[in-house]
C-alpha atoms as a PDB file:
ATOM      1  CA  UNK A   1       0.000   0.000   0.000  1.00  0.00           C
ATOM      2  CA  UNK A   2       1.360   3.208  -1.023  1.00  0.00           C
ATOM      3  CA  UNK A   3       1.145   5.435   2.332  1.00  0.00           C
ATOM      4  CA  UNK A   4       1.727   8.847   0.054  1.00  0.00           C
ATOM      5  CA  UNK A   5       4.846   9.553   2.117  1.00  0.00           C
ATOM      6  CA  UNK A   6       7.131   9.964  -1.502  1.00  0.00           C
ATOM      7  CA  UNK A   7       8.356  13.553  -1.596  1.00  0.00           C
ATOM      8  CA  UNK A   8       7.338  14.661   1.758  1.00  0.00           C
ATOM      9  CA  UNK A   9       9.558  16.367   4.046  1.00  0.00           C
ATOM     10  CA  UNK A  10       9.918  14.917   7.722  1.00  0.00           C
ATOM     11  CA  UNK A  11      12.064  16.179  10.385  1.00  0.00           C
ATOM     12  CA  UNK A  12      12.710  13.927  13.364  1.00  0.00           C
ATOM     13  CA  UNK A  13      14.979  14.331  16.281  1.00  0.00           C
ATOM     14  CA  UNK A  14      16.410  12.093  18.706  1.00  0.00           C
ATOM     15  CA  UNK A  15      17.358   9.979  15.743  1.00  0.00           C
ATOM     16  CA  UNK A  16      20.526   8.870  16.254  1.00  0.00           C
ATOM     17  CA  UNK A  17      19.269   5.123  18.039  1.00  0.00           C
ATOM     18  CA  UNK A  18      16.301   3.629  19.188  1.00  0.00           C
ATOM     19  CA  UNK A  19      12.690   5.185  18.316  1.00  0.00           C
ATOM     20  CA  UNK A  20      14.066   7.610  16.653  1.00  0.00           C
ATOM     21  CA  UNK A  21      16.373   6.371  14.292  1.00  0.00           C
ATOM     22  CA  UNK A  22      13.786   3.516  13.421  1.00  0.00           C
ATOM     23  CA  UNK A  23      11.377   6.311  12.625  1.00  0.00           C
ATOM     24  CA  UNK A  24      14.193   8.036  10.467  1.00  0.00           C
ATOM     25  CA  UNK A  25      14.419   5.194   8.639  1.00  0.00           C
ATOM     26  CA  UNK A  26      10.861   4.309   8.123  1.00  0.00           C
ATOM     27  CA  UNK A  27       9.810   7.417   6.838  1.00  0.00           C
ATOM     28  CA  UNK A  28      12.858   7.496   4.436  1.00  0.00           C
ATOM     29  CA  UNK A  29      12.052   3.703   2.904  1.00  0.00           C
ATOM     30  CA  UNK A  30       8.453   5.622   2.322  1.00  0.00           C
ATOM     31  CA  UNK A  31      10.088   7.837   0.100  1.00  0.00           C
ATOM     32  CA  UNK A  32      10.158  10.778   2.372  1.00  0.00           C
ATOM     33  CA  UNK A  33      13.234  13.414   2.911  1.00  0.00           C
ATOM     34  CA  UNK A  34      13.870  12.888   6.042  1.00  0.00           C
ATOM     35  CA  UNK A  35      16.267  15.855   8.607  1.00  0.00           C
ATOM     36  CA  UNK A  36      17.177  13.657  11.102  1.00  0.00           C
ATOM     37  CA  UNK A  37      19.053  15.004  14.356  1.00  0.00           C
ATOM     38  CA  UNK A  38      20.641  14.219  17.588  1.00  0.00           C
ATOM     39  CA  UNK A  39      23.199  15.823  19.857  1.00  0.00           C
ATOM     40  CA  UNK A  40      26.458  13.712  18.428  1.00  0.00           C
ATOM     41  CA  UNK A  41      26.743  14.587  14.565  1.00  0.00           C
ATOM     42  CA  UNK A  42      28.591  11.489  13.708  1.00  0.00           C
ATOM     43  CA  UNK A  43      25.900   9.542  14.970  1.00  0.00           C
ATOM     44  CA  UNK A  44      23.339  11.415  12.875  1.00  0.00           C
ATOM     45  CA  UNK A  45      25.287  11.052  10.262  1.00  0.00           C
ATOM     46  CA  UNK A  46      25.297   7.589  10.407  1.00  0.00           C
ATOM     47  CA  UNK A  47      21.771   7.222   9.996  1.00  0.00           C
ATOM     48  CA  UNK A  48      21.800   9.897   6.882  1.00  0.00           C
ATOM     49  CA  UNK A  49      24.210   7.424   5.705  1.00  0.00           C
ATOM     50  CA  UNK A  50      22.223   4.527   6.178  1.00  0.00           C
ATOM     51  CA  UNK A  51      19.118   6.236   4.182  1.00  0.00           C
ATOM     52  CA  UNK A  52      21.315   7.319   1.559  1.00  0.00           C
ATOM     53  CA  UNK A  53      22.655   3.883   0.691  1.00  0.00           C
ATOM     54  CA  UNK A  54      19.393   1.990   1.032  1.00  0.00           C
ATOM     55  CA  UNK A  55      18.080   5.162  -2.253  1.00  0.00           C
ATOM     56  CA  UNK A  56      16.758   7.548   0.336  1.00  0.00           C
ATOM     57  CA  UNK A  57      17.487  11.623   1.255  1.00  0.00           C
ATOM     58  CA  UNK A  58      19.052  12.696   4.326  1.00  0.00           C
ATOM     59  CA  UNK A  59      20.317  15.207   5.790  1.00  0.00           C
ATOM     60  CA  UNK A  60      22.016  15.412   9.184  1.00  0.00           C
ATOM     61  CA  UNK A  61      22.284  18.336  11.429  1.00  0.00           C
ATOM     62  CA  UNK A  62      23.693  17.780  15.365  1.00  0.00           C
ATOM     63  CA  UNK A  63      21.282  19.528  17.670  1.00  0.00           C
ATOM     64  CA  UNK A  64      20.395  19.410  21.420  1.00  0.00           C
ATOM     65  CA  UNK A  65      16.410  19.720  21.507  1.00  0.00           C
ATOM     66  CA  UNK A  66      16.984  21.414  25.257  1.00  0.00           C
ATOM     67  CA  UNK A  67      18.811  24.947  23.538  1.00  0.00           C
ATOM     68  CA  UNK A  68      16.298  27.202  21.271  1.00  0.00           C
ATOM     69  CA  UNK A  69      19.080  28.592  18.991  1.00  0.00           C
ATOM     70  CA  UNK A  70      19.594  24.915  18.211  1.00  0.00           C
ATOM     71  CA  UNK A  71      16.263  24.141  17.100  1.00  0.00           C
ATOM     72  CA  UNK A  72      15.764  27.056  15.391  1.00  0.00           C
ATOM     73  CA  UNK A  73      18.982  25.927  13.216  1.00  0.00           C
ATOM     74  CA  UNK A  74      17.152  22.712  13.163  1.00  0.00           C
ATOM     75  CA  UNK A  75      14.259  23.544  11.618  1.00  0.00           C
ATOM     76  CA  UNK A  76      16.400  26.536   9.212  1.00  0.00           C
ATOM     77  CA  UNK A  77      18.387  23.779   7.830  1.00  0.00           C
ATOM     78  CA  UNK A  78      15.084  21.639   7.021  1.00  0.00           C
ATOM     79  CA  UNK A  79      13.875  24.518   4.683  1.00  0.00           C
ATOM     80  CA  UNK A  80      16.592  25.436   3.163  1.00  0.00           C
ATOM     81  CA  UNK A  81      17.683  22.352   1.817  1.00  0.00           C
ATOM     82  CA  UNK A  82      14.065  21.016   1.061  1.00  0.00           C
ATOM     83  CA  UNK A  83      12.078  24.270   1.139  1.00  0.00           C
ATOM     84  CA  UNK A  84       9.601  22.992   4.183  1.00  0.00           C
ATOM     85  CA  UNK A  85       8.539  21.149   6.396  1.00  0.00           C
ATOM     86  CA  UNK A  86       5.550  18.515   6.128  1.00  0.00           C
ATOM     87  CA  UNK A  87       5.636  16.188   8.906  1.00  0.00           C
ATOM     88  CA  UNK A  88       7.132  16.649  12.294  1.00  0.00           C
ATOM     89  CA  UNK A  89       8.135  14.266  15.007  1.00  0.00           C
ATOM     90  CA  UNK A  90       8.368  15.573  18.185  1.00  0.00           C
ATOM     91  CA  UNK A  91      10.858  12.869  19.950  1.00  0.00           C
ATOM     92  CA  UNK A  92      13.569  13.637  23.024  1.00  0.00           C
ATOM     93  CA  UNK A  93      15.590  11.255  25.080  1.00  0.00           C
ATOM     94  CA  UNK A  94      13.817  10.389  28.515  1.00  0.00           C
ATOM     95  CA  UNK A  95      14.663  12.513  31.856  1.00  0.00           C
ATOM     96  CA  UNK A  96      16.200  10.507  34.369  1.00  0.00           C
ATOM     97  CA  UNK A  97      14.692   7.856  36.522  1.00  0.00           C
ATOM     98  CA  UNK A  98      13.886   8.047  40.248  1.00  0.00           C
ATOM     99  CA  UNK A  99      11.115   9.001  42.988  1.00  0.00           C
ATOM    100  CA  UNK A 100       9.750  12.730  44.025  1.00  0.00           C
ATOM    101  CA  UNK A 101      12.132  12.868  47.006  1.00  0.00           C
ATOM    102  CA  UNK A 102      15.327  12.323  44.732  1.00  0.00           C
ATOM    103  CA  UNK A 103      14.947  15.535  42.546  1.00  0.00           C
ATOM    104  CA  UNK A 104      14.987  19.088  43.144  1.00  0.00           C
ATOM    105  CA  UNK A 105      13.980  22.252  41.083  1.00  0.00           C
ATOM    106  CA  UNK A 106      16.932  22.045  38.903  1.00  0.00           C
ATOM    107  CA  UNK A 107      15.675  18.596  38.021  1.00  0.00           C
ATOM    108  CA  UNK A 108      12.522  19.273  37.392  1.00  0.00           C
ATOM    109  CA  UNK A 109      13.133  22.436  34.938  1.00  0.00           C
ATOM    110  CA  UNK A 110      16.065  20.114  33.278  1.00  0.00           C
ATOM    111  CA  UNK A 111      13.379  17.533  32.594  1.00  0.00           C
ATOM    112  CA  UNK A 112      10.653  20.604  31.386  1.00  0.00           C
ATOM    113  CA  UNK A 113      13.174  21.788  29.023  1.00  0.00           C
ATOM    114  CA  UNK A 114      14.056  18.099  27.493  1.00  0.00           C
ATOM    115  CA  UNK A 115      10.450  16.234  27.064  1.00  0.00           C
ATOM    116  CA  UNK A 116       7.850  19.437  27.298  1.00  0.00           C
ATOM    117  CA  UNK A 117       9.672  23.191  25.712  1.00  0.00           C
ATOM    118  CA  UNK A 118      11.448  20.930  23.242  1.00  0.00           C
ATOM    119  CA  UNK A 119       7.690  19.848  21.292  1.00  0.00           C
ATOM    120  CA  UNK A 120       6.829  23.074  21.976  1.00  0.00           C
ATOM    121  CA  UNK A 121       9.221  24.825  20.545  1.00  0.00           C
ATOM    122  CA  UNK A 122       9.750  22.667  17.421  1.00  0.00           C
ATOM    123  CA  UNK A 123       6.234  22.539  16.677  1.00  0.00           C
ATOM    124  CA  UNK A 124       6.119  26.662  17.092  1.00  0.00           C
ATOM    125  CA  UNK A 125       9.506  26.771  14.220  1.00  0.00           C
ATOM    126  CA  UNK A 126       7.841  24.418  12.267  1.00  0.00           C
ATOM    127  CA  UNK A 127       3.667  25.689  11.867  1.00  0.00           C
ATOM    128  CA  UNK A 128       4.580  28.635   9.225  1.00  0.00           C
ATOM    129  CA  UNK A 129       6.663  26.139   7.423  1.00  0.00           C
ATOM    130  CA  UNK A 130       3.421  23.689   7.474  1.00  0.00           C
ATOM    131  CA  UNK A 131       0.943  26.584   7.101  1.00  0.00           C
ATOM    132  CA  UNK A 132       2.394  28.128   3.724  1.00  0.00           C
ATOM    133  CA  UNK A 133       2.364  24.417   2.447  1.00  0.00           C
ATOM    134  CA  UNK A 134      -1.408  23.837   3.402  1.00  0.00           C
ATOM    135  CA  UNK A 135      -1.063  21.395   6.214  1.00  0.00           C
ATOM    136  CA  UNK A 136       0.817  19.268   7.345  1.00  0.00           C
ATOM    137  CA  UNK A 137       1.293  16.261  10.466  1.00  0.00           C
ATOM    138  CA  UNK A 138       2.621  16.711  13.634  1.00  0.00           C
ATOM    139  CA  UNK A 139       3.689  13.377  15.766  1.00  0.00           C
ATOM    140  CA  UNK A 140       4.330  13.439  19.531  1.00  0.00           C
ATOM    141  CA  UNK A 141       5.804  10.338  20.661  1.00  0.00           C
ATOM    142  CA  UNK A 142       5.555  10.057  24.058  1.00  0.00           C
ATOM    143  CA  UNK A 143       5.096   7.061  26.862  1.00  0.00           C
ATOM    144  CA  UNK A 144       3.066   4.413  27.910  1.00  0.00           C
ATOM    145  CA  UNK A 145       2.827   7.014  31.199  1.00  0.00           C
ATOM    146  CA  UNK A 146       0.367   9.154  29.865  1.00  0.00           C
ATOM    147  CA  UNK A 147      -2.035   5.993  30.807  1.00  0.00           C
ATOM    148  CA  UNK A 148      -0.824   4.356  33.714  1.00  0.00           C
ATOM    149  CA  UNK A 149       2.231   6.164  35.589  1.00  0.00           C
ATOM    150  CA  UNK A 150       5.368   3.696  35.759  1.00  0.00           C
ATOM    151  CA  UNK A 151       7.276   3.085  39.005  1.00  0.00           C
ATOM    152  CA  UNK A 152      10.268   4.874  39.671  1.00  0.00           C
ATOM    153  CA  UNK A 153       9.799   7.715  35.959  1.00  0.00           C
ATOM    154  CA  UNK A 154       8.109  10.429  38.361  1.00  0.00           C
ATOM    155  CA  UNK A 155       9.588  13.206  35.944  1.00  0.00           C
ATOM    156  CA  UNK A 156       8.570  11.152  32.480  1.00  0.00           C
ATOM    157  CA  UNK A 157       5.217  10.537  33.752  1.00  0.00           C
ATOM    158  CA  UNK A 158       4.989  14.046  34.417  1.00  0.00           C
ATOM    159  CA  UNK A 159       6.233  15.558  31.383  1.00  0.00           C
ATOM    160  CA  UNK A 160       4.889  13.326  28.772  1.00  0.00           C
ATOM    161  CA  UNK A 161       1.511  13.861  29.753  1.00  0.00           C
ATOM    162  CA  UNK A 162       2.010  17.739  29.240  1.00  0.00           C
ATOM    163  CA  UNK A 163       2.800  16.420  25.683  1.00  0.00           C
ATOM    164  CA  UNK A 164      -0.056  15.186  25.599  1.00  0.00           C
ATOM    165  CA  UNK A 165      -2.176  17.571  26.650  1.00  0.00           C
ATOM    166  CA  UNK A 166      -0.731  19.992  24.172  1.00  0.00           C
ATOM    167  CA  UNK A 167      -1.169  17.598  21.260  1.00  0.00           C
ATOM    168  CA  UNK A 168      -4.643  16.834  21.832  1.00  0.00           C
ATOM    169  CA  UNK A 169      -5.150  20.617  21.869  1.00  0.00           C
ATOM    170  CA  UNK A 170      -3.255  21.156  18.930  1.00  0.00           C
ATOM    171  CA  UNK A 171      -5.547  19.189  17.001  1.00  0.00           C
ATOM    172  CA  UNK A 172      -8.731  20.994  17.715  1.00  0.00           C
ATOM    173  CA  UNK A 173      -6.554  24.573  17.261  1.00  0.00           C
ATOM    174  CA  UNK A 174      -4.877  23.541  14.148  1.00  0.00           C
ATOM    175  CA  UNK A 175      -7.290  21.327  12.090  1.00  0.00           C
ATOM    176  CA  UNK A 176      -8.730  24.471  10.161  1.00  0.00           C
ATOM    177  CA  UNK A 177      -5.081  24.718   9.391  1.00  0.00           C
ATOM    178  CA  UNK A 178      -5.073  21.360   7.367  1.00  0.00           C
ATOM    179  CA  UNK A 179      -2.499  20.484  10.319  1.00  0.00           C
ATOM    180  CA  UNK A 180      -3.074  16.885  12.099  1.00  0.00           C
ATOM    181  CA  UNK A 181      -1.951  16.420  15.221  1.00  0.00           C
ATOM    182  CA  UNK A 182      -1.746  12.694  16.893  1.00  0.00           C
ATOM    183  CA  UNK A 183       0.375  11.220  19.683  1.00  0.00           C
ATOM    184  CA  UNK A 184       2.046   7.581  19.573  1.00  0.00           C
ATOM    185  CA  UNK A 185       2.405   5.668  22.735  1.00  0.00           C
ATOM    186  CA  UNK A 186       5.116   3.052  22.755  1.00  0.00           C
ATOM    187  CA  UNK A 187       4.947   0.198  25.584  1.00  0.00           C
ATOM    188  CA  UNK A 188       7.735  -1.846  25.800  1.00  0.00           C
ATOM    189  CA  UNK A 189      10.375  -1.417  23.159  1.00  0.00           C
ATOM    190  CA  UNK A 190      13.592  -3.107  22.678  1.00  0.00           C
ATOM    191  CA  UNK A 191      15.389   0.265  22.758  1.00  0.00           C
ATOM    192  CA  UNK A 192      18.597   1.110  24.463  1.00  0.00           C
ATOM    193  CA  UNK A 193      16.392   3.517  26.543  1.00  0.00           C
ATOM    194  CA  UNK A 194      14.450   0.504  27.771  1.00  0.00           C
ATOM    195  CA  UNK A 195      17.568  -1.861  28.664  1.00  0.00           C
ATOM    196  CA  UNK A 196      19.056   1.052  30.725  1.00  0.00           C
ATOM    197  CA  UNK A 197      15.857   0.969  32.944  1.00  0.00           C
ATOM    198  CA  UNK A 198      15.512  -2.534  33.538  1.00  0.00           C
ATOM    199  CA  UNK A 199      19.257  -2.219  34.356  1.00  0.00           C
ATOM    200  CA  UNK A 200      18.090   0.740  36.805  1.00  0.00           C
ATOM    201  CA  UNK A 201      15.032  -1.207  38.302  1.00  0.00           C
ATOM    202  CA  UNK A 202      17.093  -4.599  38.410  1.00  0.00           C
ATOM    203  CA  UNK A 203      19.796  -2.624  40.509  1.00  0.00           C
ATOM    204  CA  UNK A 204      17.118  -0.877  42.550  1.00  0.00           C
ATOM    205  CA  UNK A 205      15.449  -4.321  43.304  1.00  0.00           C
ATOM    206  CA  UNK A 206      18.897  -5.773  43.829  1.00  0.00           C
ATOM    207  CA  UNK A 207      17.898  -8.676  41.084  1.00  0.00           C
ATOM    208  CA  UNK A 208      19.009  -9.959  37.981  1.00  0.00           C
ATOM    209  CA  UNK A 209      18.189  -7.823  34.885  1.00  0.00           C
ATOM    210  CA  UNK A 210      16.720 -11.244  33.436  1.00  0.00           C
ATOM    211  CA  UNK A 211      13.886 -11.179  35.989  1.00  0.00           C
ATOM    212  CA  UNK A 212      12.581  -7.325  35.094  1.00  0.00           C
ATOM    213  CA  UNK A 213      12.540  -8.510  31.385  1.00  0.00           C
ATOM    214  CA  UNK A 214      10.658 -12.045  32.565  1.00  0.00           C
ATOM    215  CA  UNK A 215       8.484  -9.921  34.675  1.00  0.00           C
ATOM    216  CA  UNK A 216       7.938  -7.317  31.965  1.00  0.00           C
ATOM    217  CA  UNK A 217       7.391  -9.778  29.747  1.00  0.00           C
ATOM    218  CA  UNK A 218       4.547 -11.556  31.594  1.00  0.00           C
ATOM    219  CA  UNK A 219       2.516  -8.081  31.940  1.00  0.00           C
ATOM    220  CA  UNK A 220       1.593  -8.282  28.081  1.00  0.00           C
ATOM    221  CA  UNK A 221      -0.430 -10.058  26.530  1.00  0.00           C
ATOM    222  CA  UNK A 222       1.615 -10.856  23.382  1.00  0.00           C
ATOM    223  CA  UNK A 223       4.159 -12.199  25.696  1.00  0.00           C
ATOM    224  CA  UNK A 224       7.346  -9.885  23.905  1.00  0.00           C
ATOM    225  CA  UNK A 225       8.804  -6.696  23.855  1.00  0.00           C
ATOM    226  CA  UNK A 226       8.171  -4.841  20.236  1.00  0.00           C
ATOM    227  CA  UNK A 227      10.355  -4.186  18.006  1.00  0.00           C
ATOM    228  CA  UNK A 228      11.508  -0.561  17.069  1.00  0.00           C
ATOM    229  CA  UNK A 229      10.201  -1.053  13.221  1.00  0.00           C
ATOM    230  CA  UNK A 230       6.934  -1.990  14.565  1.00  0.00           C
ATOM    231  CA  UNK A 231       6.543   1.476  16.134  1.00  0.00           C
ATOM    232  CA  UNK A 232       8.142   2.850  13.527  1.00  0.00           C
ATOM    233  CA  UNK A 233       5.666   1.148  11.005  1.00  0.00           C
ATOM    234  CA  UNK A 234       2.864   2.997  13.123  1.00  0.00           C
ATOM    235  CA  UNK A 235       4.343   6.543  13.037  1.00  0.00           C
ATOM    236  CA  UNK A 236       4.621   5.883   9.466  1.00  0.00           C
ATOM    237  CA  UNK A 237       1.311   5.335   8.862  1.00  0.00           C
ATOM    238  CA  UNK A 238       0.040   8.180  10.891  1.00  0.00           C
ATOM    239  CA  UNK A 239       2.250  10.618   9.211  1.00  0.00           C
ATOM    240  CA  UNK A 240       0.659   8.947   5.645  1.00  0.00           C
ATOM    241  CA  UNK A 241      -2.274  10.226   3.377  1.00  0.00           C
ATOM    242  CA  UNK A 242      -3.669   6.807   4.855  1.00  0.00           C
ATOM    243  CA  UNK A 243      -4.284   8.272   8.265  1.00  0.00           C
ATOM    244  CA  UNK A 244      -5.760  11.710   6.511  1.00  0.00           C
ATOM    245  CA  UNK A 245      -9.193  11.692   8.573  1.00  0.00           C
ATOM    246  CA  UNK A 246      -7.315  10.709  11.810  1.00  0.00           C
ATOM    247  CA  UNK A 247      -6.083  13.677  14.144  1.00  0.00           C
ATOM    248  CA  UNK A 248      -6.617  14.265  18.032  1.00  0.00           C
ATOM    249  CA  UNK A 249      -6.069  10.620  18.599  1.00  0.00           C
ATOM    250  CA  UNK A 250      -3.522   8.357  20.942  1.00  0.00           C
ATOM    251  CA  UNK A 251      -2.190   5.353  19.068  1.00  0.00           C
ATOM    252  CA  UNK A 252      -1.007   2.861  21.476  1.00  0.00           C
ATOM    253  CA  UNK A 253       2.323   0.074  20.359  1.00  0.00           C
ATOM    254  CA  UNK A 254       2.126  -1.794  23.073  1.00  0.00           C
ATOM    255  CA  UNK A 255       0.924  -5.408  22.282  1.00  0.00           C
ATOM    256  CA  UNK A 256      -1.772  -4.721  24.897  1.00  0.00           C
ATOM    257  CA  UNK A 257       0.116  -4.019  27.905  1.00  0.00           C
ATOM    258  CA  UNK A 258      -2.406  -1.137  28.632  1.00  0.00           C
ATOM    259  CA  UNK A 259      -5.427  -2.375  30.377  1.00  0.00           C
ATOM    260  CA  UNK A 260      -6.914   0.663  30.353  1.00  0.00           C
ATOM    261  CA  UNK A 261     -10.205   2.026  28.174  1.00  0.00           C
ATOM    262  CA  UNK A 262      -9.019   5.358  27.259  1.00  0.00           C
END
């Protein structure tokens, strides 16, 4: 099925591993441009390289999503070299794990700046962009948090349900704009991300790492962690001419971990 993508012009950050990157490289075999970005530019460039030999177009730019002058280069470098943009991801790295009595105001403004100001901001560079080129789709990929809050991710669960929140109001505020707005909920992944905090919660519970994946595991129903290309495979289609009547909604990759209605 052809998803439309061919031509389009997505910009995704975070890209250099995990989500990211698999997104990068999803939208690209969909014939998309793709500006991917992270803060180490020989790891974005790896992934450029990676769409370039498999046909695709890439361009790499090093960025940290935290610093405004950085995005605004971001986004700069997007239009100039492919005179728009027409889908945006809005992707950071996770804050840090722990409980409320482990992190102070410093923390909590570190972790505002990284998962909340960075969609804000991105999606703020990127709307004339979208506007002049009648619409366009915006992505917020966020966390299985903004259902059920997980143990020991105080400032994720936190944060990505701000993204949330601003997504689902983005929709209703920027529909007459041709602009769709949807957010993607991964559960779990097999992302570096998600091996560091089974290494985190194995250490906290002072057990093997092998019994947080078992017990993981056991929680969903399709008795696996995904895959990053599944997710990716999802953001794909919601960024596609396929999804075209779909905006305000939360698409869940989780193989039914979440229990929960809504």
């Amino acid at each position: 099925m052809d998803l439309g993508l061919t031509g389009k012009v997505a910009l995704v950050p975070a890209a250099s591993s995990g989500l990211g990157r698999a997104v990068a490289l999803a939208l690209a075999r969909e014939g998309a441009q793709v500006v991917v970005s992270s803060r180490n530019q020989a790891a974005v460039d790896e992934v450029a390289g990676e769409i370039r030999a498999a046909g695709g177009d890439a361009l790499a730019v090093a960025a940290d999503v935290t610093k405004p002058a950085d995005l605004e280069r971001l986004v700069q470098a997007a239009i100039d070299r492919y005179g728009g943009i027409d889908v945006l991801i809005t992707n950071a790295g996770g804050p840090p794990a722990g409980t409320f009595d482990k992190f102070n105001d410093a923390d909590w403004q570190a972790a505002f700046e990284l998962t909340l100001m960075s969609a804000v901001r991105l999606i703020r560079l990127a709307l004339p962009s979208m506007r002049a080129r009648g619409g366009g789709v915006i992505i917020a990929m966020t966390s299985s948090s903004i259902k059920q809050p997980i143990p020991n991710l105080l400032l994720s669960n936190v944060m990505r349900a701000g993204v949330a929140g601003l997504a689902k109001t983005l929709a209703d505020e920027l529909a007459p704009d041709g602009i769709r707005v949807n957010t993607i909920v991964p559960g779990r992944i097999a992302t570096p991300r998600v091996a560091q905090l089974d290494r985190v919660n194995a250490e906290r519970q002072g057990v093997d790492v092998a019994v947080i994946e078992q017990r993981e595991t056991s929680r969903i129903p399709m008795g696996r962690y995904g895959t990053p290309e599944e997710f990716a495979d999802a953001v794909a289609f919601l960024a596609s001419e396929r999804a075209s009547y779909i905006t305000g909604a939360t698409l869940q990759v989780d193989g039914g971990m979440i229990r929960s209605l809504w």
